[in-house]
Protein backbone atom coordinates (compact mmCIF):
# COMPACT_ATOMS: atom_id res chain seq x y z
CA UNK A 1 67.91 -2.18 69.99
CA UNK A 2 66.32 -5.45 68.79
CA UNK A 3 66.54 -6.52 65.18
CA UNK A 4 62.65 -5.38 63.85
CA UNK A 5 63.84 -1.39 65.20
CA UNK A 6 67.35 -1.71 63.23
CA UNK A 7 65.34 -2.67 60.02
CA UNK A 8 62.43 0.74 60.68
CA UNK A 9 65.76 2.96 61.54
CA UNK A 10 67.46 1.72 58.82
CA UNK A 11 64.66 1.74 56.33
CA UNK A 12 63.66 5.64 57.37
CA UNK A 13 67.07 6.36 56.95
CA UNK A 14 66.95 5.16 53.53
CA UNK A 15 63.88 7.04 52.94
CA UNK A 16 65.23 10.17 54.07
CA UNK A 17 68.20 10.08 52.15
CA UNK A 18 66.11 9.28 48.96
CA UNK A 19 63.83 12.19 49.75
CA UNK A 20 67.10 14.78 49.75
CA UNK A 21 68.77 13.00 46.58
CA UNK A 22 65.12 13.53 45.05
CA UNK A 23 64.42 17.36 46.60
CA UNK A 24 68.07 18.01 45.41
CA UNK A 25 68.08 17.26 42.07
CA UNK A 26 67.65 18.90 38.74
CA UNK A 27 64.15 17.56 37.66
CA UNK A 28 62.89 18.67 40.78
CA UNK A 29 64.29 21.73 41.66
CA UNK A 30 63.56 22.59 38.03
CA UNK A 31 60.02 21.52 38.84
CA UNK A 32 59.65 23.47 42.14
CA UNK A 33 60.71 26.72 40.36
CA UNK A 34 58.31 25.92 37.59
CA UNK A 35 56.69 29.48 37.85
CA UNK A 36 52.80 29.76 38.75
CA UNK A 37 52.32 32.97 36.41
CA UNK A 38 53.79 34.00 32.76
CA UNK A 39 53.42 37.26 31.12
CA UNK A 40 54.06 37.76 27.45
CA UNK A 41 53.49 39.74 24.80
CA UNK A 42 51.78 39.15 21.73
CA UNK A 43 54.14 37.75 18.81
CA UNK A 44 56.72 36.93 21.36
CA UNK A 45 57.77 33.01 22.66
CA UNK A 46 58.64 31.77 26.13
CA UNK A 47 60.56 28.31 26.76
CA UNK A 48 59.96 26.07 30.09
CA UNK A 49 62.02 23.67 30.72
CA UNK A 50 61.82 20.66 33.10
CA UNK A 51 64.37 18.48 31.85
CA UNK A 52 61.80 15.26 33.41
CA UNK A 53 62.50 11.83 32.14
CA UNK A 54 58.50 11.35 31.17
CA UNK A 55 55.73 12.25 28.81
CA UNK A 56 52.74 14.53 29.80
CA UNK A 57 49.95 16.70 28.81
CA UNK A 58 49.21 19.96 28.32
CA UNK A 59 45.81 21.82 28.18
CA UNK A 60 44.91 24.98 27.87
CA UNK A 61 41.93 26.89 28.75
CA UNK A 62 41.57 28.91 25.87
CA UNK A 63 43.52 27.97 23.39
CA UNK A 64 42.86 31.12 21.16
CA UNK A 65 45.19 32.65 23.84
CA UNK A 66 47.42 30.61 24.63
CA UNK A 67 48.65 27.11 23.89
CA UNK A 68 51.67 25.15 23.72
CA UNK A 69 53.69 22.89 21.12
CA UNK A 70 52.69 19.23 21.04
CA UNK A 71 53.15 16.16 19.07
CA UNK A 72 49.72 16.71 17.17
CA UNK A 73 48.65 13.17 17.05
CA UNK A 74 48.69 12.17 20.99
CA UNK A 75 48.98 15.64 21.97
CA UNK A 76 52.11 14.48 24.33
CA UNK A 77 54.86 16.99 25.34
CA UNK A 78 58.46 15.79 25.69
CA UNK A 79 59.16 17.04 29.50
CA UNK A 80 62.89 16.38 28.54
CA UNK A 81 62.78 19.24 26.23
CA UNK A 82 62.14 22.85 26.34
CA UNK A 83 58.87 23.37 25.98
CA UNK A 84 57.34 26.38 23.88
CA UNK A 85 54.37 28.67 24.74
CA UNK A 86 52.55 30.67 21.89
CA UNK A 87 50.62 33.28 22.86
CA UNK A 88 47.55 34.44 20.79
CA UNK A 89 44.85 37.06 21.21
CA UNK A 90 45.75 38.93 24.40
CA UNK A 91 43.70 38.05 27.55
CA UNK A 92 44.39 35.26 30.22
CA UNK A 93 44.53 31.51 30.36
CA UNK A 94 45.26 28.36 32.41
CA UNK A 95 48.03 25.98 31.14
CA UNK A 96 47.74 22.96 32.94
CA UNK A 97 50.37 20.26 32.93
CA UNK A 98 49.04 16.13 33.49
CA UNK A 99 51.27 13.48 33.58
CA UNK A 100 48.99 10.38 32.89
CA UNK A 101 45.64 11.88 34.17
CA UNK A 102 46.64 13.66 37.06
CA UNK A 103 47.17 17.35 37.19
CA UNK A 104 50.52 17.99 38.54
CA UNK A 105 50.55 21.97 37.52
CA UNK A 106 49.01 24.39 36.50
CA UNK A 107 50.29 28.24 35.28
CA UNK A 108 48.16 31.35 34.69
CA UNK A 109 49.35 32.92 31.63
CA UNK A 110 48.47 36.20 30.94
CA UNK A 111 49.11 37.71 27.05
CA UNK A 112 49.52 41.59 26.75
CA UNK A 113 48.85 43.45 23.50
CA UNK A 114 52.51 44.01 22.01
CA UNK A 115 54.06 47.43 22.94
CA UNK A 116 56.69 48.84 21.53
CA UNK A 117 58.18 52.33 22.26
CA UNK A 118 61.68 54.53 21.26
CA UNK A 119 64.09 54.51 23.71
CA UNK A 120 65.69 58.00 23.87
CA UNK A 121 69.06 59.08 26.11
CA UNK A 122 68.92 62.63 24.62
CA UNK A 123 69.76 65.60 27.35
CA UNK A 124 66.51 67.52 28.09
CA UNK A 125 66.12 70.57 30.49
CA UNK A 126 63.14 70.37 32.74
CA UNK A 127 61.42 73.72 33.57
CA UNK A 128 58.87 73.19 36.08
CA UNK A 129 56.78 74.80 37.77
CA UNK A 130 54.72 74.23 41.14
CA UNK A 131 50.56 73.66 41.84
CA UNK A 132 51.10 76.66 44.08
CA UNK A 133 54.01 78.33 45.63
CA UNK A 134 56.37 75.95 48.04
CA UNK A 135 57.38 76.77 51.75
CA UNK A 136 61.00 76.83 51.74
CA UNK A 137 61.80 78.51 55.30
CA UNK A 138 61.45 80.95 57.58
CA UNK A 139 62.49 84.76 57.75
CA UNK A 140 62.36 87.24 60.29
CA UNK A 141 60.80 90.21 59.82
CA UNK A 142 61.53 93.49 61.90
CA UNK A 143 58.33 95.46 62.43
CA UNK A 144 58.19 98.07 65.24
CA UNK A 145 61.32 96.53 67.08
CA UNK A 146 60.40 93.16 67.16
CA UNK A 147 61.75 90.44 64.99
CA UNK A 148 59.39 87.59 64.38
CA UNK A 149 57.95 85.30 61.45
CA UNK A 150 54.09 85.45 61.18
CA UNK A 151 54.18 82.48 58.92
CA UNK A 152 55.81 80.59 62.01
CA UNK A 153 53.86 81.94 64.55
CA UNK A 154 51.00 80.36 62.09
CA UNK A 155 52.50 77.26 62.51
CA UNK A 156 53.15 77.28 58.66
CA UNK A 157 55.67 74.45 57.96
CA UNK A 158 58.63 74.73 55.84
CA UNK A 159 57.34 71.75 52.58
CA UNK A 160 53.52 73.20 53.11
CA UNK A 161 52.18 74.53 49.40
CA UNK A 162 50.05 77.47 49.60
CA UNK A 163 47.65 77.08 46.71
CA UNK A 164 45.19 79.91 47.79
CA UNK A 165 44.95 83.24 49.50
CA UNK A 166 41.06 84.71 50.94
CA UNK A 167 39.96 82.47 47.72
CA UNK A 168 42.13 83.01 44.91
CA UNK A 169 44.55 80.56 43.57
CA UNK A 170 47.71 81.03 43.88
CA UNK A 171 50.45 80.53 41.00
CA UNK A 172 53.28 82.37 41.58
CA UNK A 173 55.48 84.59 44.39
CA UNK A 174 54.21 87.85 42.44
CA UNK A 175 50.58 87.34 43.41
CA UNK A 176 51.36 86.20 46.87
CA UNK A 177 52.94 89.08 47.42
CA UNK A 178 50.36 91.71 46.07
CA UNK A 179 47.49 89.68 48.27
CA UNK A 180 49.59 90.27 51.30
CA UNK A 181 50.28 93.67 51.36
CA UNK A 182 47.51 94.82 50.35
CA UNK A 183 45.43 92.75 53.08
CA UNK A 184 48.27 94.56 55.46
CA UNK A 185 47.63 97.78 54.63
CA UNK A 186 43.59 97.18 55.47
CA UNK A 187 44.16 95.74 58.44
CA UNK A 188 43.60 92.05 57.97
CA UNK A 189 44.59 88.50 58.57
CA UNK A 190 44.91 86.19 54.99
CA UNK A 191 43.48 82.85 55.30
CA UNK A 192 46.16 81.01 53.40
CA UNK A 193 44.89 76.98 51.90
CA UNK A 194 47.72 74.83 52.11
CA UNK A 195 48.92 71.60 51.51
CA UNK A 196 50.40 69.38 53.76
CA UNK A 197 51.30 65.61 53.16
CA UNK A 198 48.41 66.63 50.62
CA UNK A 199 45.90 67.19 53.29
CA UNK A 200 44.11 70.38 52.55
CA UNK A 201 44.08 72.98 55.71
CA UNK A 202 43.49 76.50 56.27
CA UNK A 203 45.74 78.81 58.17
CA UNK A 204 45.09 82.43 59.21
CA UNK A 205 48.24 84.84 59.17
CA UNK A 206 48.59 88.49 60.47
CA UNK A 207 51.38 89.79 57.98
CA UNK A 208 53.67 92.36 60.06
CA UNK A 209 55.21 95.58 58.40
CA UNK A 210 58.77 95.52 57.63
CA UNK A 211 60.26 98.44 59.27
CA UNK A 212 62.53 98.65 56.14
CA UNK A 213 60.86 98.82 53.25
CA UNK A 214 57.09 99.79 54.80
CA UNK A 215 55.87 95.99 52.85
CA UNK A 216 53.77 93.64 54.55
CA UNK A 217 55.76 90.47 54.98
CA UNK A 218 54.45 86.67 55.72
CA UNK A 219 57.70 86.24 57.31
CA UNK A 220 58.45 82.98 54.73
CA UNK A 221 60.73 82.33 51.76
CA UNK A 222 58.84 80.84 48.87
CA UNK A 223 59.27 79.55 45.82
CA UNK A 224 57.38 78.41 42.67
CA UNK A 225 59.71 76.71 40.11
CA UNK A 226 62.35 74.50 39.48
CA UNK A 227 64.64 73.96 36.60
CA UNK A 228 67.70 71.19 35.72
CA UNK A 229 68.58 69.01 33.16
CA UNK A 230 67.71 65.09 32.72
CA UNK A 231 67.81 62.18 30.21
CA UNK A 232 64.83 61.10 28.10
CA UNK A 233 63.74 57.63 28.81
CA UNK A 234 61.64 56.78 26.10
CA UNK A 235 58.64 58.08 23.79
CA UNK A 236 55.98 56.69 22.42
CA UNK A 237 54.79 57.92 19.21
CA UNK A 238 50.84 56.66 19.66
CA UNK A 239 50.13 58.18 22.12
CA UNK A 240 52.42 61.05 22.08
CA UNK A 241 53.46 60.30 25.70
CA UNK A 242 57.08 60.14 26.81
CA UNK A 243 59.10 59.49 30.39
CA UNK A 244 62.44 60.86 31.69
CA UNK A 245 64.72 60.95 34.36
CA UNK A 246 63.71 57.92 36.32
CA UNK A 247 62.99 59.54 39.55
CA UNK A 248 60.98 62.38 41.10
CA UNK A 249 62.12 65.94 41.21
CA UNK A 250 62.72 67.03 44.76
CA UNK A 251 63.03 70.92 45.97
CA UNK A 252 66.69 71.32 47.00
CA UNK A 253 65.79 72.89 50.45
CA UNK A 254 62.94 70.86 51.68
CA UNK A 255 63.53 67.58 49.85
CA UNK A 256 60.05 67.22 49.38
CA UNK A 257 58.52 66.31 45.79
CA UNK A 258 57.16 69.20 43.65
CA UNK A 259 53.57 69.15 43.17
CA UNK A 260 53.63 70.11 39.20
CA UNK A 261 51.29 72.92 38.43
CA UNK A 262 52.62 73.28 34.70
CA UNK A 263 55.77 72.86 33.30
CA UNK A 264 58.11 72.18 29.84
CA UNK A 265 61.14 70.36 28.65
CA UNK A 266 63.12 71.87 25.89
CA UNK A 267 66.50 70.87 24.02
CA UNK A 268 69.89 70.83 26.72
CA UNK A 269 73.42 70.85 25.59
CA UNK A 270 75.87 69.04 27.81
CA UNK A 271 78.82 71.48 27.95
CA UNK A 272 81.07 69.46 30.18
CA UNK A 273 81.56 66.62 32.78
CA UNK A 274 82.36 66.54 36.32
CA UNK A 275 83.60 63.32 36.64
CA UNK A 276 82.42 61.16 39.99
CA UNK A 277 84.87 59.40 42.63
CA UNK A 278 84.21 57.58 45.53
CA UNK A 279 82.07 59.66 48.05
CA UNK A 280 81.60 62.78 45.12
CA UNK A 281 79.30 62.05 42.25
CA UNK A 282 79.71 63.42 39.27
CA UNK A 283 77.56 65.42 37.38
CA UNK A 284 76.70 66.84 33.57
CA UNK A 285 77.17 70.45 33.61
CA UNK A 286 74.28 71.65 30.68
CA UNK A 287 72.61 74.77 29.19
CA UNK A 288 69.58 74.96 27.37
CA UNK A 289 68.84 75.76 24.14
CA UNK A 290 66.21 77.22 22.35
CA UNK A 291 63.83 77.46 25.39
CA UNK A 292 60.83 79.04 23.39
CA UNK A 293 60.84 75.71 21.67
CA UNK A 294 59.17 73.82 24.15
CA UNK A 295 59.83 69.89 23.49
CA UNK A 296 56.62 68.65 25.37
CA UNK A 297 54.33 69.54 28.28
CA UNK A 298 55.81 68.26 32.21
CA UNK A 299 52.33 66.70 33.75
CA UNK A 300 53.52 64.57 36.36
CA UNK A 301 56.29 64.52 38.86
CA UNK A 302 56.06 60.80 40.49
CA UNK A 303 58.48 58.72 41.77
CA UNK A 304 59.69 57.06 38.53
CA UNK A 305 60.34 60.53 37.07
CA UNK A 306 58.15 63.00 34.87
CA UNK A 307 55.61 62.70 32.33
CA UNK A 308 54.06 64.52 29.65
CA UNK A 309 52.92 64.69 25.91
CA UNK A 310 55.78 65.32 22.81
CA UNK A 311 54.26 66.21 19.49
CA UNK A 312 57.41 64.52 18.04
CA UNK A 313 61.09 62.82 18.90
CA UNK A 314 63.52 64.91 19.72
CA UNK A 315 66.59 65.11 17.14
CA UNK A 316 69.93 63.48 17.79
CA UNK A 317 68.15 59.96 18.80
CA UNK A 318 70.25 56.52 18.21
CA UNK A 319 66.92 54.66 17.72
CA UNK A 320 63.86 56.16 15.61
CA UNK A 321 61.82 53.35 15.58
CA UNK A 322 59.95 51.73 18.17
CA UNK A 323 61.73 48.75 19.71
CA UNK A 324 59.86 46.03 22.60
CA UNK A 325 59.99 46.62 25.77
CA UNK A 326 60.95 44.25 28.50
CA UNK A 327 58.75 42.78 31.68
CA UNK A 328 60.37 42.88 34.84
CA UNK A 329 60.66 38.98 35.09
CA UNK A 330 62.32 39.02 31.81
CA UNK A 331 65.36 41.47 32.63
CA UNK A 332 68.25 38.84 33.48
CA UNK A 333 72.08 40.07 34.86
CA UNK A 334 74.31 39.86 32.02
CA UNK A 335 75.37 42.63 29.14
CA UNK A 336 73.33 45.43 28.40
CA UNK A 337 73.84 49.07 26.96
CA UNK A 338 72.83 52.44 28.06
CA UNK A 339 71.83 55.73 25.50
CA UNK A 340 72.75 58.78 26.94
CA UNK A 341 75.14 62.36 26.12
CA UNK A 342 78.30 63.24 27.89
CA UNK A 343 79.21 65.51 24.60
CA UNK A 344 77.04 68.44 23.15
CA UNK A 345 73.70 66.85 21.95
CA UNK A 346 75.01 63.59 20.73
CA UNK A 347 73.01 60.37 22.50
CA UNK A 348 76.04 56.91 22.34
CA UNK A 349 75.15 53.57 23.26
CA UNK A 350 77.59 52.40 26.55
CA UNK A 351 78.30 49.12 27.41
CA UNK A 352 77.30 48.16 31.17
CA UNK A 353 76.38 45.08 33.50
CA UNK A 354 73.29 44.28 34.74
CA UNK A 355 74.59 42.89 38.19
CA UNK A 356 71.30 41.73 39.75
CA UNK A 357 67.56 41.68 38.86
CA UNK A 358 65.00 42.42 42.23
CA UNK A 359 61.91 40.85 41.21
CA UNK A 360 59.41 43.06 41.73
CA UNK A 361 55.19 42.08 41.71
CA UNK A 362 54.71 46.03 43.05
CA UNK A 363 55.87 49.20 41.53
CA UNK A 364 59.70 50.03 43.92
CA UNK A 365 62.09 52.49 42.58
CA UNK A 366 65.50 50.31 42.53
CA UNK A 367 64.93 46.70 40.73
CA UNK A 368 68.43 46.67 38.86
CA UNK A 369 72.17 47.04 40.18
CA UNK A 370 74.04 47.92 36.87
CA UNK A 371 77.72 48.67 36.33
CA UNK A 372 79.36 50.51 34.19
CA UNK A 373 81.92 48.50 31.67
CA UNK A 374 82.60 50.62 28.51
CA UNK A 375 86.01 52.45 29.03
CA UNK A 376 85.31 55.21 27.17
CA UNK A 377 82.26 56.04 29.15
CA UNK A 378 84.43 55.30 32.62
CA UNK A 379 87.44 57.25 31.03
CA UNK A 380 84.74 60.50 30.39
CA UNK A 381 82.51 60.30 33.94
CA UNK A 382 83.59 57.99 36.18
CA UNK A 383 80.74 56.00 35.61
CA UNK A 384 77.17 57.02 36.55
CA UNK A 385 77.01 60.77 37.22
CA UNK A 386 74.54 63.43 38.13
CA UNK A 387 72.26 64.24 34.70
CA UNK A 388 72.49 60.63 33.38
CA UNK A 389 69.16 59.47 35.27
CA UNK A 390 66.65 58.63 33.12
CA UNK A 391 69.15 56.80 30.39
CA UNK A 392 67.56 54.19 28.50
CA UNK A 393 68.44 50.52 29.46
CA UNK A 394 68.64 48.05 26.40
CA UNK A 395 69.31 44.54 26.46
CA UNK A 396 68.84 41.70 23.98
CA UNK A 397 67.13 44.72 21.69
CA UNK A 398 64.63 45.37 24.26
CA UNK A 399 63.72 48.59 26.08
CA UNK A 400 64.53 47.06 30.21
CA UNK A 401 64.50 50.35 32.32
CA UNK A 402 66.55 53.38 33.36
CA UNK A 403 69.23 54.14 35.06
CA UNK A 404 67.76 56.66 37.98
CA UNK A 405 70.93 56.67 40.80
CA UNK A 406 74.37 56.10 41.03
CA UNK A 407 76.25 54.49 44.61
CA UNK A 408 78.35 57.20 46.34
CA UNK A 409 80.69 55.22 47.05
CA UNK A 410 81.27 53.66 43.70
CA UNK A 411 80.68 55.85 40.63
CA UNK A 412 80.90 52.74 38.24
CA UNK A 413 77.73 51.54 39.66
CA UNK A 414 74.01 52.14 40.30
CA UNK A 415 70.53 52.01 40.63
CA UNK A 416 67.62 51.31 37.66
CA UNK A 417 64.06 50.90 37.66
CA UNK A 418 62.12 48.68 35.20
CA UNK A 419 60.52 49.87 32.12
CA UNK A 420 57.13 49.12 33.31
CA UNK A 421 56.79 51.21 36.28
CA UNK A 422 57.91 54.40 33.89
CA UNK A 423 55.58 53.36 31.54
CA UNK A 424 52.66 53.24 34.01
CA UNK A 425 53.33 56.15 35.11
CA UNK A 426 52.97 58.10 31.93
CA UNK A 427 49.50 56.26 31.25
CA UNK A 428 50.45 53.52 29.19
CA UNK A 429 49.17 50.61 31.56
CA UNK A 430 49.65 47.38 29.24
CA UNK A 431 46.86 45.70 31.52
CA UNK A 432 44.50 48.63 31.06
CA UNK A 433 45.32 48.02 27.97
CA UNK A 434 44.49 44.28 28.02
CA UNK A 435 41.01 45.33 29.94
CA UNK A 436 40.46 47.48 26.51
CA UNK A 437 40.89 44.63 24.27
CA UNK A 438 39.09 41.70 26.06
CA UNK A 439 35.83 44.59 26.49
CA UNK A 440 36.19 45.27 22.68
CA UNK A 441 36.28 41.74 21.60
């Protein structure tokens, strides 16, 4: 290799290992992970820091929205310090960083109308009940010596909903099975509407006559409601809306999600704990109480848990005032607590771990891994047990999520989902919200 090649090989080597010490270090990595998008709430501050050796410039687009702290007279920012965003009327705007005259960055910033809501942890019992009556299996009926199921032979499918019969809506087993004997005793098939993987079809089904009782029989097992207990998530007294248990509420045979045709929560008393171990969960055992005094209305069944109206808090509540609620990208691992009963009616805060944050841009059921650390809560359950989903999250005074599943194998830990899923579930979209706001103004 002649002596002008040793210098290029040598010189590119140089350059290489420049390029890693540069890609490598602080200022940059800090700069590469400088994020493209910030969400914040009205009244609230975020902190960037770049920790670069240099002055620069910051702009904004609108600075009514949002604009950051500068030396006023040359309008520099210290890139060696944190630097701090103040958000203003909400709507969006461009930050856009310039060292010299050159843009290096820029960040969309995006300021929501501040939202605050009351977390709750207070032991509910869910009555529900379906849009129409549920398929839950098949039975055989004996009619003149032969044993068969019309229902199968009509190829209906145990999770299909029968909402109507020759017409008429259908809203519980009683008027399913009036329709259907009745249309025996004339002689006739029923034209049942189902619901399939909510695609509407229409069956026709020849009921047989039980040899037994002399009844016309569909030859299924139905059902149209569901009951259990839960933990309040949160309610907001605005709007009078509210959010528990953190996940959807699945029929115990099928395992499909109820389609909610009406349904209540009302007051639950936890009587006594079932304590989880590795490979059996635990569970709350509960009653209700006072079930004519119905708590709120049960309007949707989705899967970040159910939703409905409250005309007021429910009693026994650690927090009665509205608190902020946390964005997803603003949940970080560390200490948290959760509100929830494992005595009577009594909601306690519990000390936990937030293990790990998912980042999530699209509504997912599981974006925390929490752990249980308070000893009095492991000493009573175990950890996370059946009845607990729904618990309020707090951390750093903020409302974060709820706790929604627990890990077989480990009682002392679990599943959460953010705050803001729950929240848009029950209607209260904060970017609708912004959408309202920026049309008003």
């Amino acid at each position: 290799m002649n002596t002008r090649n040793k210098k290029k090989t040598i010189i590119g080597c140089i350059v290489i290992v420049l390029a890693l010490l540069t890609f490598s270090s602080p200022p940059f990595q800090q700069f590469a992970s400088f994020p493209e998008k910030i969400r914040m709430f009205q009244g609230s501050l975020a902190q960037l820091s770049l920790t670069m050796p240099v002055t620069g410039t910051i702009a904004s687009t609108d600075p009514d929205i949002v604009h950051v702290s500068a030396d006023k007279a040359s309008r520099q920012v210290d890139l060696r310090k944190p630097l701090t965003i103040q958000p203003g009327k909400p709507g969006g705007a461009k930050l856009t960083l310039k060292l010299g005259n050159i843009p290096v960055k820029t960040v969309d910033v995006e300021v929501l109308p501040e939202l605050k809501v009351i977390p709750g942890g207070q032991s509910i019992g869910v009555q529900l009940h379906t849009v129409g009556v549920l398929v839950v299996g098949h039975h055989l009926v004996e009619s003149q010596g032969k044993k068969y199921s019309p229902g199968e032979t009509a190829d209906i499918k145990v999770g299909d909903m029968i909402t109507g019969i020759d017409g008429v809506d259908i809203r519980s087993m009683d008027e399913v099975g009036k329709i259907v004997d009745q249309a025996g005793k004339q002689g006739k098939a029923v034209k049942l509407t189902i619901l399939r993987d909510k695609q509407k079809h229409i069956v026709d089904l020849k009921p047989a006559l039980d040899d037994k009782d002399k009844k016309y029989r569909m030859g299924l097992y139905i059902r149209d409601s569901a009951a259990g207990v839960g933990t309040l998530t949160f309610y907001d007294p605005k709007s009078e809306r509210y959010g528990a248990l953190g996940h959807v509420i699945s029929d115990i045979d099928t395992g499909k999600p109820i389609a909610v045709g009406e349904g209540h929560v009302v007051q639950s008393s936890v009587t006594s704990i079932e304590p989880g171990k590795s490979g059996a969960p635990g569970e709350k055992y509960a009653t209700l109480r006072n079930e004519r005094v119905k708590l709120g209305t049960i309007e949707k069944n989705t899967p970040f848990g159910i939703f409905g109206k409250m005309n007021k808090l429910p009693e026994q509540a650690v927090e009665t005032k509205p608190i902020p609620i946390a964005l997803g990208e603003q949940v970080k691992p560390g200490p948290a607590e959760i509100y929830t009963v494992v005595d009577d009616q009594k909601v306690e805060k519990f000390k936990i771990e937030i293990v790990n944050v998912v980042p999530q841009k699209y509504p997912a059921t599981k974006g925390l891994i929490l752990k249980v650390t308070d000893p009095v809560l492991l000493k009573k359950t175990g950890g996370i047990v059946q009845g607990m989903s729904g618990s309020p999250i707090v951390q750093d005074g903020k409302l974060v999520g709820a706790v929604t599943h627990v890990f077989v194998n480990d009682p002392t830990s679990g599943y959460g989902t953010y705050i803001e899923w729950m929240l848009q579930d029950a209607g209260i979209d904060i970017h609708k919200q912004t959408d309202k706001k920026r049309r008003a103004s």
